[in-house]
Structures are given as C-alpha cells and as structure tokens.
C-alpha atoms as a PDB file:
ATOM      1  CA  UNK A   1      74.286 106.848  92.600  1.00  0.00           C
ATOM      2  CA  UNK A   2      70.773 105.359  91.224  1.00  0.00           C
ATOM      3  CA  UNK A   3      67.615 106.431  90.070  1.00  0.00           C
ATOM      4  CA  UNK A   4      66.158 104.445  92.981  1.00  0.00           C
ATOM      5  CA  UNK A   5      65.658 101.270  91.581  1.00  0.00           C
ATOM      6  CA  UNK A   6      67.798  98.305  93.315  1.00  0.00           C
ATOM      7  CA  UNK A   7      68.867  96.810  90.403  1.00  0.00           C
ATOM      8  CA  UNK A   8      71.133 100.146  89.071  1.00  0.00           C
ATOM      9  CA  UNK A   9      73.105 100.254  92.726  1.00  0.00           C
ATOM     10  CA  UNK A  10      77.055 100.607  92.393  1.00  0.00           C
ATOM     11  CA  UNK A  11      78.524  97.621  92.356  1.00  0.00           C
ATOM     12  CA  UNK A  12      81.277  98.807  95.328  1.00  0.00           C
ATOM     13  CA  UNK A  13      77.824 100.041  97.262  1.00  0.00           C
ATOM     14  CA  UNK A  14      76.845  96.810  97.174  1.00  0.00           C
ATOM     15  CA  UNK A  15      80.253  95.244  98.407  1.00  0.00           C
ATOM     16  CA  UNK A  16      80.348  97.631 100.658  1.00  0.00           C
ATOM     17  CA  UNK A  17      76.845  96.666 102.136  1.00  0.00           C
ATOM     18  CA  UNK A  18      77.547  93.375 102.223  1.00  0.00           C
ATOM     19  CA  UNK A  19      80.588  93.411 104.121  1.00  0.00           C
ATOM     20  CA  UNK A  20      79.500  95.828 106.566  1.00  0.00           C
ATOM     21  CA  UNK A  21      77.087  93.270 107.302  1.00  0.00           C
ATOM     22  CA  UNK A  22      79.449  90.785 107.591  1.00  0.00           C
ATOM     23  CA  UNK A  23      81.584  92.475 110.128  1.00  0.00           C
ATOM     24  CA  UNK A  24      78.697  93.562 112.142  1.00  0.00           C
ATOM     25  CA  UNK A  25      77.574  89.883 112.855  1.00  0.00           C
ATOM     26  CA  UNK A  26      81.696  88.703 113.559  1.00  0.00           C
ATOM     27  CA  UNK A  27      81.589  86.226 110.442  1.00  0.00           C
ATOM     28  CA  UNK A  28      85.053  84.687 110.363  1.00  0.00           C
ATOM     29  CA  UNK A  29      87.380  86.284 107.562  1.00  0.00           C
ATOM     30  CA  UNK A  30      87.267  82.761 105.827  1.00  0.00           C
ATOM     31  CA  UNK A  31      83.553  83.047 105.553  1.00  0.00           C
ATOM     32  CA  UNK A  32      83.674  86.685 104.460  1.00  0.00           C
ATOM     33  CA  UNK A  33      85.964  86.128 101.481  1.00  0.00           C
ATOM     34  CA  UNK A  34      83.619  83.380 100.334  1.00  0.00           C
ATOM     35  CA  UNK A  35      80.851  85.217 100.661  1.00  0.00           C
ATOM     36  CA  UNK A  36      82.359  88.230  98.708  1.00  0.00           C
ATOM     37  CA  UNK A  37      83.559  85.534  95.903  1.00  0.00           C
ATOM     38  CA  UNK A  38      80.437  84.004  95.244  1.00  0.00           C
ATOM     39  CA  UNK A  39      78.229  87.973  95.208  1.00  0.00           C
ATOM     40  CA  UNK A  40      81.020  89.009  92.764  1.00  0.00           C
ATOM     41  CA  UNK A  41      80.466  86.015  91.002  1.00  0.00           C
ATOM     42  CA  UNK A  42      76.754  86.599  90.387  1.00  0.00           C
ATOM     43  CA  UNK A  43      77.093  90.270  89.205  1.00  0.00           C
ATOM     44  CA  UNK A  44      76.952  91.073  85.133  1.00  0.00           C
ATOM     45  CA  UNK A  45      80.172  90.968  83.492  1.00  0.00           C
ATOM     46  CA  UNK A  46      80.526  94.163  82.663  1.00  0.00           C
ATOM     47  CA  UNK A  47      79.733  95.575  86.039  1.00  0.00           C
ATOM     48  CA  UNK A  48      82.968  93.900  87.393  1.00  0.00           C
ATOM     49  CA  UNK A  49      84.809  95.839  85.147  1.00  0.00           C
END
C-alpha cells in the first residue's frame, strides 16, 4: 500500500477512511457527499485518475 509515509496512501484508502468516519459519527448523507467533494477536490490530479 505505502512505504509508511502519509503522503503515498491510496487515494480509495483515504476515501475509505474518511467516510468510515463519517458514518461512525451519523453525519447526514448531504454533509457526507460534500465532504467527499471537497477531499477529492484537494487531491493531485493525477491521483484522481
């Protein structure tokens, strides 16, 4: 997956992270999708490949 530094995680890891957090803490669906937006948003172009 990395060589253990944060910066080289998966990209999907990291969605996958985030929205497990999400869940866990009930955030509305709304609020999840905007949340998702704006981390995909602020990832390197060529990892959302």
């Amino acid at each position: 997956m990395n060589d253990g530094h944060l910066f080289c995680l998966d990209r999907g890891y990291v969605m996958q992270k985030l929205l497990e957090f999400l869940r866990n803490r009930e955030t509305p669906a709304a609020t999840i999708l905007t949340t998702l937006k704006q981390a995909a948003d602020q990832l390197p172009k060529t990892a959302k490949a």
